[in-house]
Protein backbone atom coordinates (compact mmCIF):
# COMPACT_ATOMS: atom_id res chain seq x y z
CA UNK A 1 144.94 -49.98 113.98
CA UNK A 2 141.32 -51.46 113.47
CA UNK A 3 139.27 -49.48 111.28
CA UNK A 4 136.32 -50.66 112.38
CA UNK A 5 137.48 -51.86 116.06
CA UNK A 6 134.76 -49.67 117.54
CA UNK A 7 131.59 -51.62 116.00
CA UNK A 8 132.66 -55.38 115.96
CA UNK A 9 130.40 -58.53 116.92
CA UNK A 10 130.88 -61.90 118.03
CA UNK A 11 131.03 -64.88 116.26
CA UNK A 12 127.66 -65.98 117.44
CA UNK A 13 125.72 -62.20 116.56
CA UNK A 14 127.26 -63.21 113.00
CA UNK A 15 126.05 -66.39 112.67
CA UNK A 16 122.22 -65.07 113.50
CA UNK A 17 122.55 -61.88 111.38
CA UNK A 18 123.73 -63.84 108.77
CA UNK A 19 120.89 -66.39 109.58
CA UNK A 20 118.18 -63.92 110.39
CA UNK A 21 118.66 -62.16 106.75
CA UNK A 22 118.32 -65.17 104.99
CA UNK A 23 114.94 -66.17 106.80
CA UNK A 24 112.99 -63.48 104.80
CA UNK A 25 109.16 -63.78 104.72
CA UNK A 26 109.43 -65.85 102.17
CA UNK A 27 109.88 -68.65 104.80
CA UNK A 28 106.06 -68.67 104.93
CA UNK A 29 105.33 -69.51 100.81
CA UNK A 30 108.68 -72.19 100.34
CA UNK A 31 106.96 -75.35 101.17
CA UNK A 32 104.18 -74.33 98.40
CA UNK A 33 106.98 -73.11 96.12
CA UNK A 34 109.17 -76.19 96.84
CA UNK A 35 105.89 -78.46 95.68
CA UNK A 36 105.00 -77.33 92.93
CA UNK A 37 108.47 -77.09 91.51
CA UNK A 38 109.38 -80.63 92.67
CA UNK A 39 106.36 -82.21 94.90
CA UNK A 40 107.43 -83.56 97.95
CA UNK A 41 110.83 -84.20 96.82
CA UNK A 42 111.51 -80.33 97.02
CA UNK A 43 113.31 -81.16 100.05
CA UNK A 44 116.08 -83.12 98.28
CA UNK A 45 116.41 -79.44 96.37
CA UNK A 46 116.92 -77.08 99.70
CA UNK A 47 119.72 -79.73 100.91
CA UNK A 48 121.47 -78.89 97.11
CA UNK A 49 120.63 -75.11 97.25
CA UNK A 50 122.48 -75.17 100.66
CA UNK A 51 125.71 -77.14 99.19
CA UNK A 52 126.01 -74.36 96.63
CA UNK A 53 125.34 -71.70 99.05
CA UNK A 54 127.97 -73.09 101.78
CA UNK A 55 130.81 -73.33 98.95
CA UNK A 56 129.68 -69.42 97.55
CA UNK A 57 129.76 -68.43 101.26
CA UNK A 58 133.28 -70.24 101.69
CA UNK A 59 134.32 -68.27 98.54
CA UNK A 60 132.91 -65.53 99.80
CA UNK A 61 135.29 -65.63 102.91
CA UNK A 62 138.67 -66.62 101.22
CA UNK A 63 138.10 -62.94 99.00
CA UNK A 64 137.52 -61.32 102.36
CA UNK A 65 140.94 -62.68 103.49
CA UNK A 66 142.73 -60.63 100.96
CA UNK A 67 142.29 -57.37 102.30
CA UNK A 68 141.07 -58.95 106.14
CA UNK A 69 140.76 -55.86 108.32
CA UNK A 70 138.35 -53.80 105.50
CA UNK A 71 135.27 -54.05 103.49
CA UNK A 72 134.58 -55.53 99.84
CA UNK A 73 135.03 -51.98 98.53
CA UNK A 74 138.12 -51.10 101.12
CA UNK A 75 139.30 -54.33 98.71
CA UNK A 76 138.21 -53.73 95.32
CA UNK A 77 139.91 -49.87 95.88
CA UNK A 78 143.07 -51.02 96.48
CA UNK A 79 143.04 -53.98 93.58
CA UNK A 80 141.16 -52.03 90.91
CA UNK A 81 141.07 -48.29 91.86
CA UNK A 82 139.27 -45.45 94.10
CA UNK A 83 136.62 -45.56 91.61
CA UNK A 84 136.01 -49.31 90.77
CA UNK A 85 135.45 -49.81 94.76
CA UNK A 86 132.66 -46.53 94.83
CA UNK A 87 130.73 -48.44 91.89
CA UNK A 88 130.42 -51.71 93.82
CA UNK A 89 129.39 -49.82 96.56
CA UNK A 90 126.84 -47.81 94.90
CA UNK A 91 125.59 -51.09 93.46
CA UNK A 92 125.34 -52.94 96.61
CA UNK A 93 123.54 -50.45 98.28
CA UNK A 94 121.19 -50.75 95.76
CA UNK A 95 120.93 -54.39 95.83
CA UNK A 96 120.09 -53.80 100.12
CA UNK A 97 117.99 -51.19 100.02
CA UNK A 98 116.08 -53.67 97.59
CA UNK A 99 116.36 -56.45 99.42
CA UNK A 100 115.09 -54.71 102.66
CA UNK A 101 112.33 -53.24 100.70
CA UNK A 102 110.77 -56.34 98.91
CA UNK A 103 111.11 -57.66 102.57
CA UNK A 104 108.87 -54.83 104.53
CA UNK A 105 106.40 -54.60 101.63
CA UNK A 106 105.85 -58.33 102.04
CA UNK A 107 105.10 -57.80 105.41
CA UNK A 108 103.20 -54.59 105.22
CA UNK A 109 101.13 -57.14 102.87
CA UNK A 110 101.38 -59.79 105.20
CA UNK A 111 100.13 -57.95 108.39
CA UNK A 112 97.24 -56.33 106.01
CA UNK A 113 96.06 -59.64 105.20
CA UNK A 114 96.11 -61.12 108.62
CA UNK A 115 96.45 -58.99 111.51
CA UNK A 116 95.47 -55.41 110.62
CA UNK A 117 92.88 -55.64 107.39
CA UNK A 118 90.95 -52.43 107.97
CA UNK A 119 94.48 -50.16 108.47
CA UNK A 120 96.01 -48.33 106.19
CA UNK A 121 99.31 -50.16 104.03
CA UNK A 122 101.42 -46.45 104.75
CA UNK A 123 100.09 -47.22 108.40
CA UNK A 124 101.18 -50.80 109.03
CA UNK A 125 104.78 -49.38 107.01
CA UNK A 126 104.81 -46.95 109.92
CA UNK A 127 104.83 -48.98 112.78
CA UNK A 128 107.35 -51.14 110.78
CA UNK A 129 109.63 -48.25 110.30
CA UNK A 130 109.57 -46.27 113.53
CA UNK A 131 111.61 -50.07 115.38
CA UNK A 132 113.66 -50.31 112.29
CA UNK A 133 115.33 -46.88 112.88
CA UNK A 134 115.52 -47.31 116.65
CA UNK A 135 117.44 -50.32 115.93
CA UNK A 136 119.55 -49.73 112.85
CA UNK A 137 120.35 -45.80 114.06
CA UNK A 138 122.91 -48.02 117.29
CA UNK A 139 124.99 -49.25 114.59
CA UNK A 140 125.87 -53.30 114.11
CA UNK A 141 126.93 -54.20 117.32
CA UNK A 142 123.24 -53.00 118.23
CA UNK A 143 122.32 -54.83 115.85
CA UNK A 144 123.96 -58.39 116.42
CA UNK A 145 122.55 -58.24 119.95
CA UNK A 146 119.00 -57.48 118.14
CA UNK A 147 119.87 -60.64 116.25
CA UNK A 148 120.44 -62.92 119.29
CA UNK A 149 117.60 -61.96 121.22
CA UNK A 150 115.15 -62.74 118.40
CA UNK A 151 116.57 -66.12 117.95
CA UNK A 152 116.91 -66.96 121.70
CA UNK A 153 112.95 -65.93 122.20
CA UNK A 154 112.45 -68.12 119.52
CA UNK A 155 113.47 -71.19 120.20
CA UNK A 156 109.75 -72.55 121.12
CA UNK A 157 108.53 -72.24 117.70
CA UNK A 158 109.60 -75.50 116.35
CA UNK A 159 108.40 -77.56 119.14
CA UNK A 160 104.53 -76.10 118.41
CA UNK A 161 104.88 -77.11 114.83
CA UNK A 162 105.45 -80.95 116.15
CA UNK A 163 101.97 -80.35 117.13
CA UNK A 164 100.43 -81.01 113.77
CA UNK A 165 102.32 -84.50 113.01
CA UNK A 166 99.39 -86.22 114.95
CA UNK A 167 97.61 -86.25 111.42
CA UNK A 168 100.94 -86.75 109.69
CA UNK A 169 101.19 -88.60 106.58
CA UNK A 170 104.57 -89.92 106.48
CA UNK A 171 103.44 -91.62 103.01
CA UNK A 172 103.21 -88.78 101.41
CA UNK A 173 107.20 -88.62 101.42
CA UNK A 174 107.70 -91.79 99.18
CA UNK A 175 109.04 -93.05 97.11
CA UNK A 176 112.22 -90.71 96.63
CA UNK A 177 112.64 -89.40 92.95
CA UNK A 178 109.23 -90.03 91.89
CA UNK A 179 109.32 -87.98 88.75
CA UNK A 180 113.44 -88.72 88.73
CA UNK A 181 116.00 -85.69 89.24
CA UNK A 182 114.96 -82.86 86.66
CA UNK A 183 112.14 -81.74 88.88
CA UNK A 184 114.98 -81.57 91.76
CA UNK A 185 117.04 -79.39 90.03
CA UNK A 186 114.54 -77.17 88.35
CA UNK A 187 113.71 -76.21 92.39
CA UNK A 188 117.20 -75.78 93.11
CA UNK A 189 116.91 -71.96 91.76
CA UNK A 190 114.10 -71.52 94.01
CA UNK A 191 115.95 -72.43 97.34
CA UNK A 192 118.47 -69.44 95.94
CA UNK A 193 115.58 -67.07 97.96
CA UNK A 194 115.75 -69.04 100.70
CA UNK A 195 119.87 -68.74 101.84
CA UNK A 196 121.07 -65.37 99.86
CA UNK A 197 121.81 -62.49 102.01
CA UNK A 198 125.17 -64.43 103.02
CA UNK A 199 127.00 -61.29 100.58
CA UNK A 200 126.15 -59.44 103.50
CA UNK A 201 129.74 -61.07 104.74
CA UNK A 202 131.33 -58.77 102.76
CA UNK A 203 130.50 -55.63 105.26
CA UNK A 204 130.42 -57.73 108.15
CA UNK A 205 133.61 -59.54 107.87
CA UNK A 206 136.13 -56.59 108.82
CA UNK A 207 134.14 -56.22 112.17
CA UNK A 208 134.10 -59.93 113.36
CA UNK A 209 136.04 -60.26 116.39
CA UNK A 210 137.20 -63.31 115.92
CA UNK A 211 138.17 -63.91 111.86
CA UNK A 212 139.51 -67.27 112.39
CA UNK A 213 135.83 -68.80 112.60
CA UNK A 214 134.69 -67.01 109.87
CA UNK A 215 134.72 -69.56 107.86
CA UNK A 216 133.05 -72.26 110.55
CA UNK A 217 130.93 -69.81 111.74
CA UNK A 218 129.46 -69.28 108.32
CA UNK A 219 129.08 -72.25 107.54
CA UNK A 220 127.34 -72.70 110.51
CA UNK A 221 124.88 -70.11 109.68
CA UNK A 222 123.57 -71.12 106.65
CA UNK A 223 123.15 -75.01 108.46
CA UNK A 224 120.91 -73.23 110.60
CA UNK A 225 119.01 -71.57 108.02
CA UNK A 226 118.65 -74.91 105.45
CA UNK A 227 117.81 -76.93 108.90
CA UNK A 228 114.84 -74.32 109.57
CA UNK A 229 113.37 -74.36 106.20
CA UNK A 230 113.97 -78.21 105.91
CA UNK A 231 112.04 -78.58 108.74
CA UNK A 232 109.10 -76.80 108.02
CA UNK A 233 108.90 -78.27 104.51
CA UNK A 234 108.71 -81.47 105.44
CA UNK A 235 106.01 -81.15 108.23
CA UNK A 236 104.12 -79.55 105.63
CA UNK A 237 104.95 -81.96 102.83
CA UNK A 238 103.68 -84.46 105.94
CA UNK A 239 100.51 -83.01 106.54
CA UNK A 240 99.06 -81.68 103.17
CA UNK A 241 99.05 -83.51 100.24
CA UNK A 242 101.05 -82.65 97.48
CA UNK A 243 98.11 -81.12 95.52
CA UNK A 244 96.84 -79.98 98.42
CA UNK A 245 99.23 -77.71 99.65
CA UNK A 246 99.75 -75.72 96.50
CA UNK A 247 96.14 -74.01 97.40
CA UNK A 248 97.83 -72.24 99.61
CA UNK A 249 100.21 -69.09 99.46
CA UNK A 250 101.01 -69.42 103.06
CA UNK A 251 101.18 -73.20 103.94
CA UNK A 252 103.15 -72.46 106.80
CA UNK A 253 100.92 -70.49 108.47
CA UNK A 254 97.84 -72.48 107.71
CA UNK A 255 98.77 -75.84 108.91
CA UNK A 256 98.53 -73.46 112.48
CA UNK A 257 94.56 -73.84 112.07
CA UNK A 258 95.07 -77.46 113.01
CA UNK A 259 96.22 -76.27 116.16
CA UNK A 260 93.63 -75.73 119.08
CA UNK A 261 94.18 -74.59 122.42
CA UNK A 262 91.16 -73.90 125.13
CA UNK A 263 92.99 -70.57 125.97
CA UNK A 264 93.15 -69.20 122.29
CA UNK A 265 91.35 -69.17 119.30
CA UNK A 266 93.42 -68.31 116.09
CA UNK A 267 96.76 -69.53 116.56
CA UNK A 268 97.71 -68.06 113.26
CA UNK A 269 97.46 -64.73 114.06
CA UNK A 270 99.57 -65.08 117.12
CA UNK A 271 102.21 -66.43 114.86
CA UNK A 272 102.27 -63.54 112.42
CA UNK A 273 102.60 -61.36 115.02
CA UNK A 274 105.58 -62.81 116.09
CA UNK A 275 106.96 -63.81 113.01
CA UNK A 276 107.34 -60.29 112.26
CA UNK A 277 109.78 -59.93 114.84
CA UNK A 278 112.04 -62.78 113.04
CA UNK A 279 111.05 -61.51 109.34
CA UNK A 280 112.59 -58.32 110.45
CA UNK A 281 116.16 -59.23 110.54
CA UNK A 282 115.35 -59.54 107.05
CA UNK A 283 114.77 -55.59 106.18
CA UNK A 284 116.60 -54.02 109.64
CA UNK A 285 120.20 -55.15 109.26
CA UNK A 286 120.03 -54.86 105.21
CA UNK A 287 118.80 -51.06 105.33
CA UNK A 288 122.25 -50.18 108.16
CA UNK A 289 124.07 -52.55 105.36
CA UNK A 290 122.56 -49.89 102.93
CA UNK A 291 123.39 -46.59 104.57
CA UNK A 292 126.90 -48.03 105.85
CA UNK A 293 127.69 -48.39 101.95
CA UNK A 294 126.25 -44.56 101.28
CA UNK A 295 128.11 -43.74 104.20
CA UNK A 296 131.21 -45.13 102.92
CA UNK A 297 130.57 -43.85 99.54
CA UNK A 298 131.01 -40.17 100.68
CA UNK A 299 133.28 -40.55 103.72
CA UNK A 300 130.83 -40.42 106.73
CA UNK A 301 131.56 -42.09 109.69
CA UNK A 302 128.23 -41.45 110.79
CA UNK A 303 125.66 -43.65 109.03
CA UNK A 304 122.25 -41.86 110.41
CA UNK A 305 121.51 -38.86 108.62
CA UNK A 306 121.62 -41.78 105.47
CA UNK A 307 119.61 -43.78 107.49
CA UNK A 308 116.97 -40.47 108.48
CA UNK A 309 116.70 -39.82 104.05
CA UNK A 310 115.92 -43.47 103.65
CA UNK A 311 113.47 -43.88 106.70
CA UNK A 312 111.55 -40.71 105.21
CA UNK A 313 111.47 -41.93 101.49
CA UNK A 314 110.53 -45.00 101.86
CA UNK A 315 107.37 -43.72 104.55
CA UNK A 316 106.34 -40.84 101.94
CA UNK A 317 106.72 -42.99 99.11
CA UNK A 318 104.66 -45.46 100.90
CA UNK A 319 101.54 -42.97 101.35
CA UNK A 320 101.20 -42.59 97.41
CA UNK A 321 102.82 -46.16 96.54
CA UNK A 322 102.30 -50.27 98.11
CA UNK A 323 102.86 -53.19 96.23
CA UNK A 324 100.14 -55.77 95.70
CA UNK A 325 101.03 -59.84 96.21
CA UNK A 326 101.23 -60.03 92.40
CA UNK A 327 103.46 -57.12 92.19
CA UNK A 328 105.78 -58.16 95.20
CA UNK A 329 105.91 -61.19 93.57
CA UNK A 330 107.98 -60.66 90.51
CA UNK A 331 109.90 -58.38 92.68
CA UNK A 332 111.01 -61.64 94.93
CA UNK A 333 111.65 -63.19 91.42
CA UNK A 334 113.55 -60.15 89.93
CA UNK A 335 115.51 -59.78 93.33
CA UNK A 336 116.15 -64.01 93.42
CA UNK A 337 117.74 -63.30 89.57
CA UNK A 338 120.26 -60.47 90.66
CA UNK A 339 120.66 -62.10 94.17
CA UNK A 340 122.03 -65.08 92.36
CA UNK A 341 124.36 -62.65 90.11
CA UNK A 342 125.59 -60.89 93.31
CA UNK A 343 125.85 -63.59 95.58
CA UNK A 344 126.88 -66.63 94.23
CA UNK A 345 128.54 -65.94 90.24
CA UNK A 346 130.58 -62.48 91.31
CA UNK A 347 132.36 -63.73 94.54
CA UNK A 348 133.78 -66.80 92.57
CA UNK A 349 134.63 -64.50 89.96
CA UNK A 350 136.22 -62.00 92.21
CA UNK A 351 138.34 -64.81 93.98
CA UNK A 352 139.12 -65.33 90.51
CA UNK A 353 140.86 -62.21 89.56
CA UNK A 354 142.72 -61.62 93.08
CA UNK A 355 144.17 -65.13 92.39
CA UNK A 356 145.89 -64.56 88.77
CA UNK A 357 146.46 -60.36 90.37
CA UNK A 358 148.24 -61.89 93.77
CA UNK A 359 150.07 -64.88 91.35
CA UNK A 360 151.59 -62.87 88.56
CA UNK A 361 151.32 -59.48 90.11
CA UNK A 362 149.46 -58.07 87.03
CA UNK A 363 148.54 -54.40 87.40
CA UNK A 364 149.89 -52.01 90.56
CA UNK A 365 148.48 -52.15 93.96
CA UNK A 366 147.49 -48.90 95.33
């Protein structure tokens, strides 16, 4: 019988999850990040970030085939122990609730700066948090249909950001390799923020309904992401120049200025708003991630009275407590360092050991 038979999602609600955590709000400062890592050849750098990331994911499914019908910690409990499986799910809980935090606070900032200057940071959090519950409190088949929606009603976006290429300056793109590779490369760690969240697999895997395309499907997801941000790197790498855009934190949102329509004023603003919607498939599905590992860690089926403790923490703490840019901003660095750790050196690793375990039957399966 299924453990988790009663929550499970299609292949396409995993491929936007998957997708939709990846796109953090970070989406908005890459293009700027990208340039002054690499100039305009910071492209070259996303398409390597996204090689890496589609072999970690890969790796990241072949572990999940060991032990197919539970969750990384199901696995690591039977390899390594009871107790080895409760510390990787206390730590991965932490690394969620992190990730989902760095992402509201960015857009508590966000929505400050652009939308809502004269309310309150704990207010903005509110109106964040009171959708995030709704949602996450259905569990993840709630959530995968959460997932589609957003992408389906977003499928204009791209087309308005053709807009813009009127004053393109297709120059600016040439030649390749100015300053050779090294500048490349040095961005690659960058792009890291751009596609982790894909260790997410390892609680979503056990309820995919159809495990055969896990591995197509993923792979699928993270082409999606790398074609989104490729996209809107290079029709800002088009428009600004490359000393240009690194005025900016936002370079994504301000090439919208160069948009004019009789029937609105400040296309920006429109944006943010609904960017919001997308940047929250950043913080919604990693916070149920979060409480499902809690959950798991004491033996609840039931994931919301986790879910109610978090919601009211991070709302109090919020009243006495906000970030500023700055401060979020060696957060996304500090996260980008452990995300690498987590995402891309321990599933290799981990593949690793259930290899030379499964081959010479070291130690005793439980």
């Amino acid at each position: 019988m299924k453990k988790y038979a009663y929550n499970e999602i299609t292949s396409m609600q995993y491929i936007f999850l998957n997708s939709g955590i990846q796109v953090s709000v970070f989406f908005l400062a890459m293009p700027g990040k990208l340039a002054e890592k690499a100039g305009t050849d910071g492209w070259i750098a996303l398409i390597i970030g996204w090689a890496i990331t589609v072999a970690a994911s890969l790796i990241v499914i072949q572990v999940m085939k060991k032990h197919p019908e539970g969750t990384l910690f199901d696995l690591i409990a039977r390899y390594l122990g009871k107790w080895a499986g409760r510390v990787a799910a206390i730590f991965f809980a932490l690394y969620l609730f992190y990730y989902a935090y760095t992402g509201l606070v960015e857009a508590v900032l966000l929505t400050k700066a652009w939308l809502l200057p004269q309310t309150s940071a704990s207010t903005v959090m509110l109106l964040l948090l009171i959708p995030t519950y709704v949602i996450a409190r259905n569990g993840l088949r709630v959530l995968g249909r959460y997932a589609e929606l957003v992408y389906m009603i977003s499928l204009w976006i791209p087309f308005v950001y053709l807009f813009p290429l009127k004053d393109a300056h297709w120059l600016n793109m040439v030649p390749l390799l100015k300053e050779g590779w090294k500048p490349v490369f040095s961005a690659v760690p960058t792009t890291f923020f751009s596609y982790i969240g894909f260790a997410t697999t390892f609680i979503l895997y056990p309820f995919l309904k159809n495990k055969q395309k896990a591995s197509s499907a993923i792979l699928i997801s993270d082409t999606l992401t790398m074609l989104g941000y490729l996209f809107i790197t290079v029709i800002c790498f088009v428009y600004y120049s490359p000393d240009e855009i690194q005025k900016y934190n936002e370079p994504v949102v301000n090439i919208l200025e160069a948009i004019e329509f009789n029937f609105v004023e400040r296309m920006e603003v429109l944006f943010i708003a609904f960017f919001l919607l997308i940047f929250s498939l950043a913080w919604i599905p990693t916070i149920y991630m979060g409480v499902f590992c809690t959950s798991w860690l004491l033996g609840k089926q039931d994931h919301r009275n986790h879910l109610r403790i978090l919601w009211l923490i991070t709302a109090l703490s919020t009243f006495f407590f906000i970030p500023t840019f700055n401060q979020n901003d060696r957060m996304n660095d500090f996260l980008i360092q452990i995300g690498i750790g987590i995402e891309y050196v321990f599933p290799g690793c981990l593949l690793v050991y259930l290899w030379v375990q499964d081959r010479f039957q070291w130690g005793k399966r439980l």
